[in-house]
Protein backbone atom coordinates (compact mmCIF):
# COMPACT_ATOMS: atom_id res chain seq x y z
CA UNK A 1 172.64 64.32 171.10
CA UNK A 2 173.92 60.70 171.62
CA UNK A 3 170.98 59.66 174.16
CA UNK A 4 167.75 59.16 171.47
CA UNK A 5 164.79 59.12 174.40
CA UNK A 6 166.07 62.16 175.19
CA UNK A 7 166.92 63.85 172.06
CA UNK A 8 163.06 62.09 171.02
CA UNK A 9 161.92 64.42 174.06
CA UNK A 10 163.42 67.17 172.76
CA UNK A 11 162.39 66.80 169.16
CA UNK A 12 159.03 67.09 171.10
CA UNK A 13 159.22 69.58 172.82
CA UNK A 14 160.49 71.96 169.47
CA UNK A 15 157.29 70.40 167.61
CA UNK A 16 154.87 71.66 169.86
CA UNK A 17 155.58 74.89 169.42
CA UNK A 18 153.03 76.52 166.89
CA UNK A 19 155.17 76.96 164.10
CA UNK A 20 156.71 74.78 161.36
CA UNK A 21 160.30 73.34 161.60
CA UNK A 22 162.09 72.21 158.49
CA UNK A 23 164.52 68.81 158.58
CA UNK A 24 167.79 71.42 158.42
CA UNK A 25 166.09 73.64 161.51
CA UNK A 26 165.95 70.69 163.62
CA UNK A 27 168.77 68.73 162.53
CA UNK A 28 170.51 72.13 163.62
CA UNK A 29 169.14 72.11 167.05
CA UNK A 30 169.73 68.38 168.06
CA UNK A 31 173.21 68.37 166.66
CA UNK A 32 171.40 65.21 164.08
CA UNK A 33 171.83 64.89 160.94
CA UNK A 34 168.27 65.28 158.92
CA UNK A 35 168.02 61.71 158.04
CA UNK A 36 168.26 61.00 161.86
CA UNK A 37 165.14 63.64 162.10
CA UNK A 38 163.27 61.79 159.64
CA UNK A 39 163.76 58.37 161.83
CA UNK A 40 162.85 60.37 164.99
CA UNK A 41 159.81 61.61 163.54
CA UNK A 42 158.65 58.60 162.45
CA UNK A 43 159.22 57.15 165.76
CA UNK A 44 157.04 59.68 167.01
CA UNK A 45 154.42 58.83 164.67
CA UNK A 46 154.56 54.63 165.55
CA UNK A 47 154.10 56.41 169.20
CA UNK A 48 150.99 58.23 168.16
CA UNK A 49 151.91 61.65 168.02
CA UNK A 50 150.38 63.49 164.54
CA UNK A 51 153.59 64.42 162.69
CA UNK A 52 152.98 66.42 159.70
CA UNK A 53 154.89 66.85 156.62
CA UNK A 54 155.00 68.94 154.31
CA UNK A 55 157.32 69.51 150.62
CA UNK A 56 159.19 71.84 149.22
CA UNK A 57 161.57 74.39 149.73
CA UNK A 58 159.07 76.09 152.63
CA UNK A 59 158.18 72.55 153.61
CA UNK A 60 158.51 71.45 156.84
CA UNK A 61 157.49 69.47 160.33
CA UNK A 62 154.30 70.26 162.64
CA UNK A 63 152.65 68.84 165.60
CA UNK A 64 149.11 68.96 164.55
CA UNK A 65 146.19 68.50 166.81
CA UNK A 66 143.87 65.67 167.74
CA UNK A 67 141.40 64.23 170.29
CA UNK A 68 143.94 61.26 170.42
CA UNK A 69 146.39 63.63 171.27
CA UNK A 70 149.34 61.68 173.76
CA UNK A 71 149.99 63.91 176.88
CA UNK A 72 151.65 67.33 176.58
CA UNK A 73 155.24 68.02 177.31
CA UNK A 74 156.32 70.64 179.30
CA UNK A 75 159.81 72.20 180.32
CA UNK A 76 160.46 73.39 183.33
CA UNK A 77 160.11 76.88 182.56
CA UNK A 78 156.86 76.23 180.62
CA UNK A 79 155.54 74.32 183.88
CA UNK A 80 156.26 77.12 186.38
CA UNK A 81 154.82 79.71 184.07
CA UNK A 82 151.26 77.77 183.86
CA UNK A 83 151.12 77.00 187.69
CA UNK A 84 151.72 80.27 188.28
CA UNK A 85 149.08 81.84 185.71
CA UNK A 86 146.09 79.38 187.20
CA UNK A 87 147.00 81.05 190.45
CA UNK A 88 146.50 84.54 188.98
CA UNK A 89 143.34 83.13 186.89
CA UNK A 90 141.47 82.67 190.31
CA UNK A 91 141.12 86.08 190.56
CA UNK A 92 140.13 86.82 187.30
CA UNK A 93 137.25 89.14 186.62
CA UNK A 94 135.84 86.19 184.61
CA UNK A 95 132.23 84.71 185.73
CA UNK A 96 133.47 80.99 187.20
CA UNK A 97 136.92 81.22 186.23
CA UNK A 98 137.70 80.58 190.11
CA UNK A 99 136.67 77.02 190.82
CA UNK A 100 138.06 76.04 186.98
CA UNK A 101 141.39 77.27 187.51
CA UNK A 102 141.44 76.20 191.08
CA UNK A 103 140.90 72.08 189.45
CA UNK A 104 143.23 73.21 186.75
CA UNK A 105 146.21 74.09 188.96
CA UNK A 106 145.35 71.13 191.51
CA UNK A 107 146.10 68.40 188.40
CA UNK A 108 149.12 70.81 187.11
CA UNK A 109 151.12 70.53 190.72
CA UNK A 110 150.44 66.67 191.10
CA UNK A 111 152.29 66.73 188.34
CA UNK A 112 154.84 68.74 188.96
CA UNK A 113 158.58 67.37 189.67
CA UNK A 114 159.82 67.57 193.37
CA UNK A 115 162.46 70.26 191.92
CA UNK A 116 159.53 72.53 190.63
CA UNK A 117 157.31 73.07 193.71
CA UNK A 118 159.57 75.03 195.66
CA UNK A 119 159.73 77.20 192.72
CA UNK A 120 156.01 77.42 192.74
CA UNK A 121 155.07 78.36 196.01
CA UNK A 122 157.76 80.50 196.71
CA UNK A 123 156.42 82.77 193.17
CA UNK A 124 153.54 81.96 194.71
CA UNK A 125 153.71 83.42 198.09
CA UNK A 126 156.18 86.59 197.01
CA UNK A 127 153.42 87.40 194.21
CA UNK A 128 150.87 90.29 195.34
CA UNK A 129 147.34 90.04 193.58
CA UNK A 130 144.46 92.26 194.64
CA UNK A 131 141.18 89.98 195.23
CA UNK A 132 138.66 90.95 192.34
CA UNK A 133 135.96 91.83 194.86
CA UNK A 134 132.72 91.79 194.20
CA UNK A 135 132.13 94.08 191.18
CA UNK A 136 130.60 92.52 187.68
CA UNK A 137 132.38 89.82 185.87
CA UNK A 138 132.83 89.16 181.83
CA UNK A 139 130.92 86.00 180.81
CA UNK A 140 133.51 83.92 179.50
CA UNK A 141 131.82 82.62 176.38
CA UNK A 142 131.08 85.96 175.41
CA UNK A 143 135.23 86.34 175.99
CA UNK A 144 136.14 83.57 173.88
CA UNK A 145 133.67 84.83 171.55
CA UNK A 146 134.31 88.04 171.03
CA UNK A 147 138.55 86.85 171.04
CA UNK A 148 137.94 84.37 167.99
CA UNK A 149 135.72 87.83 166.26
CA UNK A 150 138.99 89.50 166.85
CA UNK A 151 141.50 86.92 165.56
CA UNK A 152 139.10 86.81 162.70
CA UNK A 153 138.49 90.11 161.92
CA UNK A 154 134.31 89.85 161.51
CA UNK A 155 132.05 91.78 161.91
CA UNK A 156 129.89 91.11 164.88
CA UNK A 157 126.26 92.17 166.73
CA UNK A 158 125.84 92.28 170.07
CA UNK A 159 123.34 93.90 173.06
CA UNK A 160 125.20 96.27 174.91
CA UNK A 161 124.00 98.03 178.73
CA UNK A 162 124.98 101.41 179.27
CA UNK A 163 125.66 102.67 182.08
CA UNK A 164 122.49 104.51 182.47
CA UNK A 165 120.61 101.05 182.29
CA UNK A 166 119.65 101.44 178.36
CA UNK A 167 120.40 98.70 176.29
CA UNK A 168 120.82 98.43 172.63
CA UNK A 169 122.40 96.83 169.76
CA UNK A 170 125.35 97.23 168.18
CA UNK A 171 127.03 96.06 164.93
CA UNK A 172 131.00 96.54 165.43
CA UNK A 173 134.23 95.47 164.04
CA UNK A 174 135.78 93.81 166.87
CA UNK A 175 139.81 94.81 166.72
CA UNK A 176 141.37 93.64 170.54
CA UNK A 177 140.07 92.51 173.88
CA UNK A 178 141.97 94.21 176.81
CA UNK A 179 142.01 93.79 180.51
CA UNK A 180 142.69 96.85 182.64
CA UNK A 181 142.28 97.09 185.97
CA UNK A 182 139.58 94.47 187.12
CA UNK A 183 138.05 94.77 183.78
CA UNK A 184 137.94 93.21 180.14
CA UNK A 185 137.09 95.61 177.80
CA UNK A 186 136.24 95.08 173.90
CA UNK A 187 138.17 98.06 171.71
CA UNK A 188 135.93 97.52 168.49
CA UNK A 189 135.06 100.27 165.71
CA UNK A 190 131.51 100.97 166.07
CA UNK A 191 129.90 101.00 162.51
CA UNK A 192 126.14 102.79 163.60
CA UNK A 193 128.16 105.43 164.86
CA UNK A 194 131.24 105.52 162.89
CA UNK A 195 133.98 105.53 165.10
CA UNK A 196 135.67 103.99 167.84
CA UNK A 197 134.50 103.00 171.15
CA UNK A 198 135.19 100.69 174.31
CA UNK A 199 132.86 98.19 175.57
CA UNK A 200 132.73 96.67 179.05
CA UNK A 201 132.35 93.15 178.47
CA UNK A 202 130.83 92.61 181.53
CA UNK A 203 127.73 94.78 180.06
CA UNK A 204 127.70 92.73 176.50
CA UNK A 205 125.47 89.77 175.70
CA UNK A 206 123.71 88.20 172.74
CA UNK A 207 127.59 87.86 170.80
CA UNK A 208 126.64 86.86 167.22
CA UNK A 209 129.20 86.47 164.89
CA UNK A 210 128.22 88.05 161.34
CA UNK A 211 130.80 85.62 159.17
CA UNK A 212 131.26 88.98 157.63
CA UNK A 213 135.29 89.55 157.51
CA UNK A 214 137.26 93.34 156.89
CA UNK A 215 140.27 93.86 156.27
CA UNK A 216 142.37 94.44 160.09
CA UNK A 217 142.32 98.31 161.28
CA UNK A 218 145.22 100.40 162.29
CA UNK A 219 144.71 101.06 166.40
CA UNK A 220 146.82 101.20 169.90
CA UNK A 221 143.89 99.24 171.38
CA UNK A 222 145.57 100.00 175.01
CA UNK A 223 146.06 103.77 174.11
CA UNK A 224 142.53 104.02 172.82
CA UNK A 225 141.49 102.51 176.16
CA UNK A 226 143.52 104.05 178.51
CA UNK A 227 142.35 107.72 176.85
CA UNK A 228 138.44 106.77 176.95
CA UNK A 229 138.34 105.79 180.56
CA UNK A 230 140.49 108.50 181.77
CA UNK A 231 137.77 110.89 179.87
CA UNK A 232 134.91 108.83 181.85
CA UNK A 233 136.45 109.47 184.66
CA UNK A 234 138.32 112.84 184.44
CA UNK A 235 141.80 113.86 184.74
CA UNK A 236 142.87 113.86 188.23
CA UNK A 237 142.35 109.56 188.25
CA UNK A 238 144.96 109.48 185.50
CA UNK A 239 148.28 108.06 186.94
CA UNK A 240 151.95 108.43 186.17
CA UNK A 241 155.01 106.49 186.97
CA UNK A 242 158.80 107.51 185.71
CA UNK A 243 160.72 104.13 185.31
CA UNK A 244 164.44 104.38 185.88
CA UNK A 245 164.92 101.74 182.75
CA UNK A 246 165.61 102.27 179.15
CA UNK A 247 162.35 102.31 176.70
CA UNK A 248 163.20 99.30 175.39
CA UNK A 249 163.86 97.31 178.31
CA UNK A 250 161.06 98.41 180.75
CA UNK A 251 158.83 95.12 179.27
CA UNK A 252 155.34 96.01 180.93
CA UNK A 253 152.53 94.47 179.72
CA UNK A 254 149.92 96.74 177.41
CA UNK A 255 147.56 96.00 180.24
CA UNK A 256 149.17 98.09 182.62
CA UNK A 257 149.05 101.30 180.95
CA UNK A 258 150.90 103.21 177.63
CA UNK A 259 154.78 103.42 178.20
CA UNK A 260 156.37 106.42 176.46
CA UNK A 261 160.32 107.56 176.69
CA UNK A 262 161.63 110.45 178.40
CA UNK A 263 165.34 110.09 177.84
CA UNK A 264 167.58 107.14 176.88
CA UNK A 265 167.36 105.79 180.61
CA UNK A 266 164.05 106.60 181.52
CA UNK A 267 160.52 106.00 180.52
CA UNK A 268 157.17 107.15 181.59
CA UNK A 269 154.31 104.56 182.09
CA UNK A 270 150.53 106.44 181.96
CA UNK A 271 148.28 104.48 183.58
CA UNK A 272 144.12 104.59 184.25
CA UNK A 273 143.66 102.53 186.91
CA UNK A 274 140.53 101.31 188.82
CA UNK A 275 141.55 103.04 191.94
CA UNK A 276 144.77 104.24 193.74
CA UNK A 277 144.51 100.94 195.98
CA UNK A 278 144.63 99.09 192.88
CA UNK A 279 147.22 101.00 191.29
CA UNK A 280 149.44 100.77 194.88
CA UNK A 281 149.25 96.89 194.73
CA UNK A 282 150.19 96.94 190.33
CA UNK A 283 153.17 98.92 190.85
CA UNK A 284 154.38 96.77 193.42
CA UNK A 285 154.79 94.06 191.10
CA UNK A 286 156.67 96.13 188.08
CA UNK A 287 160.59 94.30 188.30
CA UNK A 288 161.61 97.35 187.61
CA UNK A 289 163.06 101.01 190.06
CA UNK A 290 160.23 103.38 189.56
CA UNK A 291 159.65 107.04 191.07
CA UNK A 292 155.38 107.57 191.63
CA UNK A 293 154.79 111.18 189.86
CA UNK A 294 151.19 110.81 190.54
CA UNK A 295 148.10 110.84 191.97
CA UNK A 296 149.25 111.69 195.56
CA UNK A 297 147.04 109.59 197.11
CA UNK A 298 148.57 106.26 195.69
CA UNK A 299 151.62 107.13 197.65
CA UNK A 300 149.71 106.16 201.01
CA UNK A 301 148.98 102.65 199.72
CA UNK A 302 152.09 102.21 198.90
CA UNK A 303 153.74 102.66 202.28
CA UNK A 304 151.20 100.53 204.12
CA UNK A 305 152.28 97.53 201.45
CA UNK A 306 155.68 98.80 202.29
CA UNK A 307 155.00 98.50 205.99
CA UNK A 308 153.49 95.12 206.03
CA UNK A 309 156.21 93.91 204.30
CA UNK A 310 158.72 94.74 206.48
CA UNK A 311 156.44 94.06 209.93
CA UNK A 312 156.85 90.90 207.79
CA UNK A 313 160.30 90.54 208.36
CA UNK A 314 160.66 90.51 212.02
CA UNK A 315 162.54 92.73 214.06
């Protein structure tokens, strides 16, 4: 790379990924030699970015962090992807999320290039996202809370709401926070009762953090979820879709349901969702052919989507 603001940019761009890069990796990259990476990076450094080094054989480069921290480069792809998840975050079932992410996403497509916002609003406008109503919403310090626990691995108290109005507390090894449906849910072994359970997070408050660390459990955190609330809620809510994709290339995310393979060009995706509505408006966003085994009643939603879309259209 012969132009060296733009081969600085994209020496940049590689450091900010969360990983370490060694001279050789990036030399590799920029088509550089690694004493040209050493002069880059301490170019970087005169410009005030926090270049790390480290020796030895696993030595390497990293970006580190830093309230003096210059501004944050993006690609285009990286760009798009964060406009389009503040539009999704503002209807999150997360208490005040709305108005954040609404400022959040203002800044982000000021800044945008020209290029970009067509990209944007036309994601934008095709995307379908079912409004979160107005049902409870998980407190998002007790989210970010309960996510470090998890990252962690420590053993945490918290009060906890039952359904029935009870509350009481609980002493849990936190393992993954999932979000199904309108929901975030806490999949955490319960040690008072010695096994595992699912907490609405919605219902949880008091999060305190024991410093007490285990070593990581063994779960399908989506699995465990998806089989609890189809047990709450019994059988005949439980939904299945047959993808006409290979296992491995179906690529749906562990919040939509558990995908399990039928043949080597099918798969089957078993889903709990909030309500058939909900589920209609889901599976209209799956990339992917799809046949609905199930409930019935989600078929109906589905052709009313279907028929607005192509009213839509126009004659």
């Amino acid at each position: 790379m012969r132009d060296p603001s733009g081969r600085l940019l994209s020496l940049l761009s590689l450091l900010q990924t969360p990983r370490e890069w060694s001279g050789t990796e990036l030399a590799d990259r920029l088509g550089v030699t690694p004493r040209t990476i050493r002069r880059d990076v301490d170019r970087l450094r005169e410009l005030g970015y926090p270049v790390h080094a480290t020796q030895g054989n696993t030595g390497g480069y990293r970006l580190a962090a830093g309230a003096a921290m210059p501004p944050l480069l993006l690609d285009d792809e990286e760009a798009v992807a964060i406009a389009l998840g503040l539009r999704t975050a503002t209807t999150a079932p997360i208490t005040g999320i709305t108005d954040t992410a609404l400022r959040a996403l203002a800044k982000v497509e000021q800044l945008l290039p020209v290029r970009l916002r067509p990209r944007v609003a036309a994601l934008a406008e095709a995307a379908v996202t079912l409004p979160p109503g107005d049902g409870p919403t998980a407190d998002p310090e007790v989210l970010a809370t309960l996510a470090a626990a998890c990252v962690a691995h420590e053993r945490t108290r918290f009060a906890y709401t039952k359904a029935d109005g009870t509350t009481g507390r609980r002493l849990v090894e936190p393992h993954q926070l999932v979000a199904a449906g309108r929901r975030w849910y806490l999949v955490a072994y319960d040690l008072d009762r010695d096994d595992w359970r699912s907490f609405r997070l919605d219902r949880v408050a008091g999060v305190q953090r024991t410093g007490v660390r285990v070593p990581a459990r063994d779960l399908d955190a989506a699995a465990r979820l998806l089989d609890s609330l189809a047990a709450g809620r019994g059988a005949a809510v439980r939904a299945e879709v047959l993808l006409h994709v290979p296992f491995e290339q179906a690529r749906v995310p562990a919040r939509q349901g558990v995908l399990t393979p039928v043949d080597e060009r099918t798969c089957r995706l078993t889903t709990s969702p909030d309500s058939a509505r909900y589920l209609a408006y889901r599976l209209t966003q799956l990339a992917v052919p799809y046949t609905l085994l199930g409930p019935p009643e989600v078929a109906g939603h589905l052709r009313e989507i279907a028929q607005r879309a192509l009213n839509a259209l126009g004659p």
